[in-house]
N, C-alpha and C. Protein backbone atom coordinates (compact mmCIF):
# COMPACT_ATOMS: atom_id res chain seq x y z
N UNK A 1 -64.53 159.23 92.49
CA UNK A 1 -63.74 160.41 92.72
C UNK A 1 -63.16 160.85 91.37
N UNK A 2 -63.26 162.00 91.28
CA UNK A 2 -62.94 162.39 89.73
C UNK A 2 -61.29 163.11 89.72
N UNK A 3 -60.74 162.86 88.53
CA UNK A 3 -59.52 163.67 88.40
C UNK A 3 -58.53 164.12 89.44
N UNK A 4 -59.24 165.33 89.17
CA UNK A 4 -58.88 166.40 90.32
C UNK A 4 -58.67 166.45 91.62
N UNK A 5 -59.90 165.52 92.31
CA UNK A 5 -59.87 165.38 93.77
C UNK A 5 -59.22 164.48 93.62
N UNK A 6 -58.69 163.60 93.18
CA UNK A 6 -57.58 161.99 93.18
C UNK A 6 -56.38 163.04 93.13
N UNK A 7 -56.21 163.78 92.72
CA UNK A 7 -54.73 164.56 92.64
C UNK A 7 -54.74 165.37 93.95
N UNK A 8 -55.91 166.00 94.26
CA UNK A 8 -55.48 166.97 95.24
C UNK A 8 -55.48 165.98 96.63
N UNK A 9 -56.05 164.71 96.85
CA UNK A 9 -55.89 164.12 98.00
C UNK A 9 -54.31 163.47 97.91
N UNK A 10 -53.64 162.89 96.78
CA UNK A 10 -52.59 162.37 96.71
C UNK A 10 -51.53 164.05 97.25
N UNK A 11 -51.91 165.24 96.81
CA UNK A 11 -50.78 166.03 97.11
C UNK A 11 -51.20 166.38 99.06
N UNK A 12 -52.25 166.15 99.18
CA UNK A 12 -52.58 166.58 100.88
C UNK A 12 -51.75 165.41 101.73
N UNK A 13 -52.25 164.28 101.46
CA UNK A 13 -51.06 163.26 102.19
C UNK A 13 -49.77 162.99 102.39
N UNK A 14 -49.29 163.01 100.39
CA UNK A 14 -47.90 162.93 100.45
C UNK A 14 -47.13 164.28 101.03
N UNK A 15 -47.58 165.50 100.43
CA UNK A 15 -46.36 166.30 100.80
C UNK A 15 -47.27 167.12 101.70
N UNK A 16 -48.23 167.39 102.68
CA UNK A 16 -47.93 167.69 103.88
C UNK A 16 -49.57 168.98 103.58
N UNK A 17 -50.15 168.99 102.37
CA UNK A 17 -50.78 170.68 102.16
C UNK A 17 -51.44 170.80 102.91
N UNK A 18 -52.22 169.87 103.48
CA UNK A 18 -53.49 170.27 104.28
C UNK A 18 -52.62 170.82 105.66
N UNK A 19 -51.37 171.54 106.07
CA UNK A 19 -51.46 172.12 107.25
C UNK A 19 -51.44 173.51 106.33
N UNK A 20 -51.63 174.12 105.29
CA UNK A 20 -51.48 175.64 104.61
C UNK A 20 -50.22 176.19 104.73
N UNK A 21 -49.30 174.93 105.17
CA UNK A 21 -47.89 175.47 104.61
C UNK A 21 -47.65 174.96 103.75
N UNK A 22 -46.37 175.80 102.67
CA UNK A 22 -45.71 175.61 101.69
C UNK A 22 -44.55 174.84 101.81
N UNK A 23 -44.33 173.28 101.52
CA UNK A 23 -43.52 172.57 101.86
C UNK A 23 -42.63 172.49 100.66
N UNK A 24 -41.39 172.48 101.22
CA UNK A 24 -40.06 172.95 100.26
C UNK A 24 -38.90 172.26 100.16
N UNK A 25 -37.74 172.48 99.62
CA UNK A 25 -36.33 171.66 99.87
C UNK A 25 -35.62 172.63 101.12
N UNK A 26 -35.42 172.72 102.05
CA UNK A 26 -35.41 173.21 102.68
C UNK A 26 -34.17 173.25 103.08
N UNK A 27 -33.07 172.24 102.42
CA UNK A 27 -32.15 171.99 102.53
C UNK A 27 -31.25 172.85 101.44
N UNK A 28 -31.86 173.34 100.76
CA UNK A 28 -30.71 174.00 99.89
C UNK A 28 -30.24 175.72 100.64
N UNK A 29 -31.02 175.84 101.49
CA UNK A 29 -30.92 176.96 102.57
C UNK A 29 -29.63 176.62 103.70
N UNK A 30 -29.49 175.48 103.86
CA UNK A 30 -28.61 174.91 105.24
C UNK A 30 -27.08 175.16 104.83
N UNK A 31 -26.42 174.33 105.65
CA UNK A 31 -25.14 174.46 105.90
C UNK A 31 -24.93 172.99 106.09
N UNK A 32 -23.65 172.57 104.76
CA UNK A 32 -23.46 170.94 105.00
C UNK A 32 -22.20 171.11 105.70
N UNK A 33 -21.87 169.64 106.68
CA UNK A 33 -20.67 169.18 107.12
C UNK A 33 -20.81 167.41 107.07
N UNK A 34 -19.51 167.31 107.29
CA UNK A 34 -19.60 165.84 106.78
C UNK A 34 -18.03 165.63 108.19
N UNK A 35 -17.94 163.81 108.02
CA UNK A 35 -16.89 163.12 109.29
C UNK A 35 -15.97 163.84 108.73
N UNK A 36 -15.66 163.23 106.87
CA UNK A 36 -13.92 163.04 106.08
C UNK A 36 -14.13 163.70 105.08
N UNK A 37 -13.37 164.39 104.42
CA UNK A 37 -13.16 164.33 103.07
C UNK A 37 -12.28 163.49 102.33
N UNK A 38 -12.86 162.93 101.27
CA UNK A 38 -12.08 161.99 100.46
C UNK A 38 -10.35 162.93 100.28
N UNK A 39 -9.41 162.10 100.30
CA UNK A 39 -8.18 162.46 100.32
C UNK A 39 -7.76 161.22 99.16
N UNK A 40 -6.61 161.53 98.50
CA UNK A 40 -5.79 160.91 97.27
C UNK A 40 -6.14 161.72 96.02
N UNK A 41 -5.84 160.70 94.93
CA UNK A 41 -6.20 160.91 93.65
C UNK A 41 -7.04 162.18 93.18
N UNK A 42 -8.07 161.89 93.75
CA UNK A 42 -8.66 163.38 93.17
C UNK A 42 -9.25 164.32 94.01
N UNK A 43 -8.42 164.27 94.87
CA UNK A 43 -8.39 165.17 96.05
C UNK A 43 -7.94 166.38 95.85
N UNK A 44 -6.90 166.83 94.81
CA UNK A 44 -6.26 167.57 93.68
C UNK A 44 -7.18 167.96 92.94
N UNK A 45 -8.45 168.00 93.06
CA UNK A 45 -10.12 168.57 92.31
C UNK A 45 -10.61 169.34 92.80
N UNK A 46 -10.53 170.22 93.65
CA UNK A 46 -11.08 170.84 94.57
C UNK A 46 -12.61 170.93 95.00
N UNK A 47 -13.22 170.38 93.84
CA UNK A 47 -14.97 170.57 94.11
C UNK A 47 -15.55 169.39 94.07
N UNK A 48 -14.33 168.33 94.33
CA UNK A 48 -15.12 166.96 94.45
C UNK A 48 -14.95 166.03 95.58
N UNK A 49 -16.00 166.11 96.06
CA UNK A 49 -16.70 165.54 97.34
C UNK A 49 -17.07 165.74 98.39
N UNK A 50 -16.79 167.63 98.64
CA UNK A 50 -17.22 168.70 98.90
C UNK A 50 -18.68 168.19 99.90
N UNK A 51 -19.16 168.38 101.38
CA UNK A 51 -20.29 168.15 101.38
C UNK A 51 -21.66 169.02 101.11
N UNK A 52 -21.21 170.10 100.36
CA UNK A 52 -22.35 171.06 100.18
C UNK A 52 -22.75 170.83 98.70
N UNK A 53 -21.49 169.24 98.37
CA UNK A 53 -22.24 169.02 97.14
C UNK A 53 -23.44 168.19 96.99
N UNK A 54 -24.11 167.76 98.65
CA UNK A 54 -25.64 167.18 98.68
C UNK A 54 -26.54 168.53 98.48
N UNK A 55 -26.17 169.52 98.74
CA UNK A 55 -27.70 169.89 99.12
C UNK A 55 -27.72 171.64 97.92
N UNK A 56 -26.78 171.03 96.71
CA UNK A 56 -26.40 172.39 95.93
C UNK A 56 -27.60 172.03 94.67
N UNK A 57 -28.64 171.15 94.41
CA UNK A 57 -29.85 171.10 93.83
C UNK A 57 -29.34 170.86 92.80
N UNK A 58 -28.38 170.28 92.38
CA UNK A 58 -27.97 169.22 91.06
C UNK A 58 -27.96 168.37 91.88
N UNK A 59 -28.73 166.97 90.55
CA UNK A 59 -28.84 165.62 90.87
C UNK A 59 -28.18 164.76 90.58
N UNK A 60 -27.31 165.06 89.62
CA UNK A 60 -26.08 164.81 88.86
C UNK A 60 -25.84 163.81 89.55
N UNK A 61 -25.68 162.21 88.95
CA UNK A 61 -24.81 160.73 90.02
C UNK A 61 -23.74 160.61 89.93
N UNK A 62 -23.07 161.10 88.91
CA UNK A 62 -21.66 160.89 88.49
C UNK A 62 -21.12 161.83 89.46
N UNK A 63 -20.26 161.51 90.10
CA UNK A 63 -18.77 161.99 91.13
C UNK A 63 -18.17 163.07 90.36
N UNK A 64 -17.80 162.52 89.41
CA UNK A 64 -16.74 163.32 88.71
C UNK A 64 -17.47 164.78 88.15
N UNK A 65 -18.76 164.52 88.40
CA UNK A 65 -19.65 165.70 87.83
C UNK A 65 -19.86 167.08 88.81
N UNK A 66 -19.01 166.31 90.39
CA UNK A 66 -19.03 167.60 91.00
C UNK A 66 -20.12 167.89 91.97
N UNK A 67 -21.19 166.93 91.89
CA UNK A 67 -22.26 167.30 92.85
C UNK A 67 -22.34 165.96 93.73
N UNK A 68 -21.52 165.20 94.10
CA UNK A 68 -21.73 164.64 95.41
C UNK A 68 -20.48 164.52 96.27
N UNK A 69 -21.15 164.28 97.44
CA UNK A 69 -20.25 163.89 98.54
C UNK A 69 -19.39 162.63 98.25
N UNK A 70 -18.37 162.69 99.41
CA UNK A 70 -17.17 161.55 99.59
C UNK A 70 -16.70 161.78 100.78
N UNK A 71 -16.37 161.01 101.46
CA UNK A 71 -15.65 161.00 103.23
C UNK A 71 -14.66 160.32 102.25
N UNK A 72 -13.57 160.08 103.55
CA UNK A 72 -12.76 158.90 103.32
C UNK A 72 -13.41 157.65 103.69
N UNK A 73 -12.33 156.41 103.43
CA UNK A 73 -12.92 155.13 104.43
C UNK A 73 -13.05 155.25 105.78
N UNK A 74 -13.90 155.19 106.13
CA UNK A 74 -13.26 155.36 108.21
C UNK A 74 -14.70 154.38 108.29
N UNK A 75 -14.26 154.18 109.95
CA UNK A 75 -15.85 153.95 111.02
C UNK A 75 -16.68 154.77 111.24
N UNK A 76 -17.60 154.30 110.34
CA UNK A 76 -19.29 155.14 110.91
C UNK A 76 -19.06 156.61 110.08
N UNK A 77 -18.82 156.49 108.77
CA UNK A 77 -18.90 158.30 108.41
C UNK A 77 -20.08 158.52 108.31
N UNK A 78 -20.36 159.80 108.23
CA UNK A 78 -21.58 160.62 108.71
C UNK A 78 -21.63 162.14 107.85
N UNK A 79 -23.08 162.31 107.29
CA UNK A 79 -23.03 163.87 106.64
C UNK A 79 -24.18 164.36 107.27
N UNK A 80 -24.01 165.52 107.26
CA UNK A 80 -25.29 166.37 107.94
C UNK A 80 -25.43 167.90 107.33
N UNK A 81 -26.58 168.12 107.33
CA UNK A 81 -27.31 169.42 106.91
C UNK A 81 -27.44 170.08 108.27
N UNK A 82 -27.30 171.37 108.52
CA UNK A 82 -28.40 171.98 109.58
C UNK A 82 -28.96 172.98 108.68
N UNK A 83 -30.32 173.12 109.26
CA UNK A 83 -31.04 173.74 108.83
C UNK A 83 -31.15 174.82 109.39
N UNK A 84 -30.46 175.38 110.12
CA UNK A 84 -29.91 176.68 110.56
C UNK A 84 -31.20 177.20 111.61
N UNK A 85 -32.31 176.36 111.59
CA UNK A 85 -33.91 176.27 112.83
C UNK A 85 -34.45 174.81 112.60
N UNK A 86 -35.12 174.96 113.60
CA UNK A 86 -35.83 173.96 113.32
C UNK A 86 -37.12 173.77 112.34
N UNK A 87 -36.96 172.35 111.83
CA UNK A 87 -38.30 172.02 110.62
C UNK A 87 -38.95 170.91 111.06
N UNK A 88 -40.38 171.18 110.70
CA UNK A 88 -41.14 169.57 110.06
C UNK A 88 -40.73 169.13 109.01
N UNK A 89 -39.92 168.30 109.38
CA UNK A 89 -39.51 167.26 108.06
C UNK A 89 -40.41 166.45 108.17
N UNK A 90 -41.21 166.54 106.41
CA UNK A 90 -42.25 165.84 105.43
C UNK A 90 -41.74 164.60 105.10
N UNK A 91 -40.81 164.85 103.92
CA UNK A 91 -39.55 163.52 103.43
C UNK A 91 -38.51 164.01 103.24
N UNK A 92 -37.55 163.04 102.65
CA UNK A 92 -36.46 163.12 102.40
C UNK A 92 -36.05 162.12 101.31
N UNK A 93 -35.33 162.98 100.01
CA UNK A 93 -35.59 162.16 99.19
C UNK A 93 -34.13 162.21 98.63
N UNK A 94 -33.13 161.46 98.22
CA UNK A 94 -31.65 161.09 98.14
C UNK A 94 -31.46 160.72 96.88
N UNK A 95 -30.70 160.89 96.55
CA UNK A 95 -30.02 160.37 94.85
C UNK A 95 -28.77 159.77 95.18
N UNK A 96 -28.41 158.77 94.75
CA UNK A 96 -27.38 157.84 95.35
C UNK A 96 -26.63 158.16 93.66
N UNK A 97 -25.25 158.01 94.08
CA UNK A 97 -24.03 158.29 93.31
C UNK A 97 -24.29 156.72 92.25
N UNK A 98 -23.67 156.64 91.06
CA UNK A 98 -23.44 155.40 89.62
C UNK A 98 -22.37 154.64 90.42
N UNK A 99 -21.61 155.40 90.96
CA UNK A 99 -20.47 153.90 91.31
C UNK A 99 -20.36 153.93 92.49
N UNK A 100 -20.41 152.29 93.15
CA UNK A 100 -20.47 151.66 94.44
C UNK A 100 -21.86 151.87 94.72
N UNK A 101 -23.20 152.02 94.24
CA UNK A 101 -24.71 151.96 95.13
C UNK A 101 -24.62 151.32 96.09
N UNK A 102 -23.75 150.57 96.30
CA UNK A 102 -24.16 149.40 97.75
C UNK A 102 -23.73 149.97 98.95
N UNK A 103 -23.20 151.13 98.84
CA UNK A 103 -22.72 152.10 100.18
C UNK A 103 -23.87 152.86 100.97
N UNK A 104 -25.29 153.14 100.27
CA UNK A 104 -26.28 153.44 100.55
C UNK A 104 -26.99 152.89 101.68
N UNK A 105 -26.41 151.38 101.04
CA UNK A 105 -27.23 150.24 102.25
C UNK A 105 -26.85 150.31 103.65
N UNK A 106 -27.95 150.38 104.15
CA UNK A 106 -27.81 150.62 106.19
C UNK A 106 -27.75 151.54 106.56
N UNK A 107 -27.88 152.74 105.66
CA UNK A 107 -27.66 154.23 106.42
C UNK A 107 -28.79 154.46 107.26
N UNK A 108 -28.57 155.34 107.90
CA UNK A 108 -29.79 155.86 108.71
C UNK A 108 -29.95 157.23 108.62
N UNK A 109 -30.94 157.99 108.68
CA UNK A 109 -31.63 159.26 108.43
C UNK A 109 -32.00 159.64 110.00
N UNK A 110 -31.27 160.61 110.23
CA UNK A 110 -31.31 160.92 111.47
C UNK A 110 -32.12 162.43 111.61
N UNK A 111 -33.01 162.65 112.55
CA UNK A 111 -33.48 164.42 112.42
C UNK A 111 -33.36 164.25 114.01
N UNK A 112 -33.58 165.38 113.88
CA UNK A 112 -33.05 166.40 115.55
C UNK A 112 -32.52 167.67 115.95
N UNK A 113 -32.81 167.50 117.25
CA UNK A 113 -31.88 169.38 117.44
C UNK A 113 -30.37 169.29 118.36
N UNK A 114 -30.10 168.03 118.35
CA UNK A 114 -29.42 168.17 119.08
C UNK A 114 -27.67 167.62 118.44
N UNK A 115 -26.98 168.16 118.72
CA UNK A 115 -25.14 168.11 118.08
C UNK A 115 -24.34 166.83 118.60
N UNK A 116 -25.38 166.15 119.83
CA UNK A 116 -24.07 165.18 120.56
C UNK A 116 -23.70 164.14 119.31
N UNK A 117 -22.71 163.59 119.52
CA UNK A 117 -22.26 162.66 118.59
C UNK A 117 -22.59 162.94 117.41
N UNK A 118 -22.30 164.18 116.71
CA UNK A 118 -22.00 164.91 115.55
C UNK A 118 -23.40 165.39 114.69
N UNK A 119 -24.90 164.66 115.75
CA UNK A 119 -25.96 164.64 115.21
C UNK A 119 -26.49 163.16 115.29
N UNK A 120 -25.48 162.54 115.14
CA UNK A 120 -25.57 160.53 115.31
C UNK A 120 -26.11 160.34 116.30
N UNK A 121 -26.68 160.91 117.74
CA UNK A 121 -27.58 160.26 118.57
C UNK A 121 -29.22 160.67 117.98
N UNK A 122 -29.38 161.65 117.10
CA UNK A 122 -30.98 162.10 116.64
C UNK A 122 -31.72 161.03 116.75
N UNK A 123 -33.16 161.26 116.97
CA UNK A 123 -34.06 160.01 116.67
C UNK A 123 -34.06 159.76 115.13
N UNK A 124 -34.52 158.53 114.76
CA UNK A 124 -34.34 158.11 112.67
C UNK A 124 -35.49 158.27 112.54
N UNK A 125 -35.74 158.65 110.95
CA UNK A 125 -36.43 158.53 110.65
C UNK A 125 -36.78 157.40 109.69
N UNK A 126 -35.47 156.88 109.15
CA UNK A 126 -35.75 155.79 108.32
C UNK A 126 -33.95 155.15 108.20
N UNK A 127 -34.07 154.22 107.68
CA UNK A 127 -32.99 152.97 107.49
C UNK A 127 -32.90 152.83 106.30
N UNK A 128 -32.04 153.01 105.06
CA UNK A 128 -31.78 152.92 103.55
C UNK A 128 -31.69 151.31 103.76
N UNK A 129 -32.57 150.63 103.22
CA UNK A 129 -32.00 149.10 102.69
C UNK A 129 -30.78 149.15 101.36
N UNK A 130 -31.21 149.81 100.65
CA UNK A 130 -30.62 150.01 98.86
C UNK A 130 -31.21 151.14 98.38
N UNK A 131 -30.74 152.32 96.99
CA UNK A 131 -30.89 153.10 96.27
C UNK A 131 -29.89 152.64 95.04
N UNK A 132 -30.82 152.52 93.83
CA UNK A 132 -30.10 151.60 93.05
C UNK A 132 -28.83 152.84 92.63
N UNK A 133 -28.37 152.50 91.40
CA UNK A 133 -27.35 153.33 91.00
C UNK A 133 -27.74 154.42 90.05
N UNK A 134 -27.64 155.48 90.84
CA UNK A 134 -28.28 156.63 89.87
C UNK A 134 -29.46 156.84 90.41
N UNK A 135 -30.06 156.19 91.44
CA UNK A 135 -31.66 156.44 91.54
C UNK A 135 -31.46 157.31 92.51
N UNK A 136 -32.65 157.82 92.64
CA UNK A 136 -33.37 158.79 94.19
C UNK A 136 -34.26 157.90 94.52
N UNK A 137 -34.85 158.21 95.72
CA UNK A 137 -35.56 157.52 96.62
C UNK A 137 -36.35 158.38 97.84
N UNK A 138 -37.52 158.34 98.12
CA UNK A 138 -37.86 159.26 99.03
C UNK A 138 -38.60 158.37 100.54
N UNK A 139 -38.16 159.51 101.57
CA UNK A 139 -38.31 158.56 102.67
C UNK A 139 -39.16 159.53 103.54
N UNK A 140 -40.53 158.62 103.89
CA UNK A 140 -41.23 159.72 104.85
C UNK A 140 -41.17 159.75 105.97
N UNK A 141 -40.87 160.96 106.62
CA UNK A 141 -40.69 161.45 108.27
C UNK A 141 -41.80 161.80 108.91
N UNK A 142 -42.92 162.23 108.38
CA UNK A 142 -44.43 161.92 108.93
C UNK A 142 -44.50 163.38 110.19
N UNK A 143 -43.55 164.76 109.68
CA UNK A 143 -43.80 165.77 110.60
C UNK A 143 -42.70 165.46 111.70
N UNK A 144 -41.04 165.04 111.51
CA UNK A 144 -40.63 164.57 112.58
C UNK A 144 -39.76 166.32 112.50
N UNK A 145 -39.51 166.90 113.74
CA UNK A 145 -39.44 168.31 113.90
C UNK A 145 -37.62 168.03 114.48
N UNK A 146 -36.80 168.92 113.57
CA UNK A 146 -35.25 169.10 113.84
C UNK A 146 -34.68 169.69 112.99
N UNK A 147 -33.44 170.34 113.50
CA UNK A 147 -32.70 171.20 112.85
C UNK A 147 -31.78 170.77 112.12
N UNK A 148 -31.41 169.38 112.28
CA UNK A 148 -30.56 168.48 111.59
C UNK A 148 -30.50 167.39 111.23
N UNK A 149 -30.26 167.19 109.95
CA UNK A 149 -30.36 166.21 109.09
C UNK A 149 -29.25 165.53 108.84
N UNK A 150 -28.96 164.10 109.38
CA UNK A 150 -27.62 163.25 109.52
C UNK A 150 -28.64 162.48 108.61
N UNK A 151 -27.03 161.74 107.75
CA UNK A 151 -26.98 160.32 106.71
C UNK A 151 -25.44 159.46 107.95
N UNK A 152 -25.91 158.56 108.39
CA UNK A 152 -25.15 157.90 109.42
C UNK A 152 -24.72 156.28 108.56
N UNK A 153 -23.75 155.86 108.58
CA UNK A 153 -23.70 154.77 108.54
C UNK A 153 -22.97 154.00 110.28
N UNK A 154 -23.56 153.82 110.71
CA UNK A 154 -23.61 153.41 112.02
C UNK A 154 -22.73 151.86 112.53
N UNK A 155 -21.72 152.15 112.55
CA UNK A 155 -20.74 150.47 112.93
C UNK A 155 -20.37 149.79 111.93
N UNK A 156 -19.60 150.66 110.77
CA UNK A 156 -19.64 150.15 109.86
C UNK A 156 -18.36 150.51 109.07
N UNK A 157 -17.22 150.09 108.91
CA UNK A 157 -16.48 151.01 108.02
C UNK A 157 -16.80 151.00 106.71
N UNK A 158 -16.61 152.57 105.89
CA UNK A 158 -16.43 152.73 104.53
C UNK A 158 -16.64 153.75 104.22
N UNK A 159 -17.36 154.40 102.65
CA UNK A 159 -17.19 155.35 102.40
C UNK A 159 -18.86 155.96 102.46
N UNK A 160 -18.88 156.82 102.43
CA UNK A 160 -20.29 157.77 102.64
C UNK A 160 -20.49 158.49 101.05
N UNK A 161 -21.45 157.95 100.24
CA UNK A 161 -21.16 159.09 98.61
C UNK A 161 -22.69 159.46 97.95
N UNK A 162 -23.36 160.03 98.71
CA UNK A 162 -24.88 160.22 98.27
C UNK A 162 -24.58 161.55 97.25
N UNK A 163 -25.16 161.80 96.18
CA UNK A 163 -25.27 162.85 95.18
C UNK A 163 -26.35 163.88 95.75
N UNK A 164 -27.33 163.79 96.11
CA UNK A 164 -27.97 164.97 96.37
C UNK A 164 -29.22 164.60 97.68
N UNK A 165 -29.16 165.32 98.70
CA UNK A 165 -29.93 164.84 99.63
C UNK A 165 -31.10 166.62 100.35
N UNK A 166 -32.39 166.04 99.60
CA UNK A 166 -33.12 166.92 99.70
C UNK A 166 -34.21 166.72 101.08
N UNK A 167 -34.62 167.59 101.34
CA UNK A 167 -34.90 167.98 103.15
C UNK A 167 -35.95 168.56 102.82
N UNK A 168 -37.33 167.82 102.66
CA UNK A 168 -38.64 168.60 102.14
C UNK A 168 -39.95 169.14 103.36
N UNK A 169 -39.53 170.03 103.81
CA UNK A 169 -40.84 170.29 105.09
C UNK A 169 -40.68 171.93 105.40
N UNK A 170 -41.50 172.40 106.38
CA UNK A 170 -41.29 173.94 106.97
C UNK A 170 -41.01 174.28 108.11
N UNK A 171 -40.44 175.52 107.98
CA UNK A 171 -40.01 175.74 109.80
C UNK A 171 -40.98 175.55 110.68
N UNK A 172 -41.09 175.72 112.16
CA UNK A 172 -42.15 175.48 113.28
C UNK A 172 -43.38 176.98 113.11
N UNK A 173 -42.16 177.82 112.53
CA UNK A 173 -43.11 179.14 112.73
C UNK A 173 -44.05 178.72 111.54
N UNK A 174 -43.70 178.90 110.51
CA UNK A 174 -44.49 178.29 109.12
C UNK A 174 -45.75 177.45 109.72
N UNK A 175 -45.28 176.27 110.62
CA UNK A 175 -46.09 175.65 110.72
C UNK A 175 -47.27 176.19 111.98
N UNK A 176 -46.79 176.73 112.67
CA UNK A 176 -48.04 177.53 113.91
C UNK A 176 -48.97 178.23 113.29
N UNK A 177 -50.33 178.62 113.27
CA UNK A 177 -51.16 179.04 112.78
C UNK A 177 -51.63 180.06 114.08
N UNK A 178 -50.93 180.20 114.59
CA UNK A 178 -51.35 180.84 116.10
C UNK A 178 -51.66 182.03 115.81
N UNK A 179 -53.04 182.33 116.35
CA UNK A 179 -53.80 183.66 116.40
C UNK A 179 -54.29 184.02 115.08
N UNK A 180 -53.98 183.19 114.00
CA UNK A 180 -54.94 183.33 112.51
C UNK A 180 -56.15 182.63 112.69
């Protein structure tokens, strides 16, 4: 297999081409909400920890830089995107914040259409073991179809602090080929 076809089969599998849609961040279109906002110290910042600082397309890890999330401590915090319709979510690929990485561990990636339990009942698509510090990481959903995108930490107290959480797939219409 030469070059070319080694590239174009790696882009048909991973990100989705062979349905002739254009698969995207799809998330920088949505609307974030989150459980908490971080409260104290630099709560007096106004643009830090913000949850529309996942999906504002800086990757930035550093906190203080303004582009990630923060809840407070509580049980089970939770952030979510809607995607304002429903999508085939392709992957999902996360940039975890420089300080504390170990908050990453156990989350769950939730898609769905449905609001009960804030988005926290969705079917998963995947389980974060670890994202080192500063890294991204991408997680494949294999076409799983929802309007919302939850980061759950599920029975767990603490804090929720992902830097940028991208939502790569197309709406249902995108995806119907009906009557072409």
């Amino acid at each position: 297999m030469n070059s070319f076809l080694a590239v174009l089969f790696v882009n048909v599998v991973l990100f989705g081409v062979v349905t002739g849609s254009r698969v995207e961040n799809v998330a920088l279109r949505g609307r974030a909400s989150m459980s908490s906002l971080l409260a104290g110290p630099s709560a007096h910042l106004g643009y830090l920890g913000h949850a529309i600082n996942a999906i504002d397309g800086n990757l930035h890890p550093n906190f203080y830089a303004g582009s990630c999330v923060h809840t407070n401590r509580e049980m089970s915090p939770w952030w979510r995107v809607d995607l304002l319709a429903p999508h085939k979510i392709q992957y999902i690929t996360i940039t975890n914040t420089e300080s504390a990485p170990e908050r990453m561990g156990g989350v769950e990636l939730l898609i769905g259409n449905s609001l009960a339990n804030n988005g926290n009942n969705n079917p998963r698509c995947a389980t974060i073991s670890s994202i080192p510090s500063g890294g991204t990481q991408t997680f494949q959903c294999n076409g799983m179809v929802g309007r919302y995108v939850n980061l759950y930490t599920r029975g767990r107290e603490d804090y929720l602090t992902p830097c940028e959480v991208e939502v790569y797939g197309y709406s249902e219409e995108q995806a119907c080929s009906c009557g072409n």
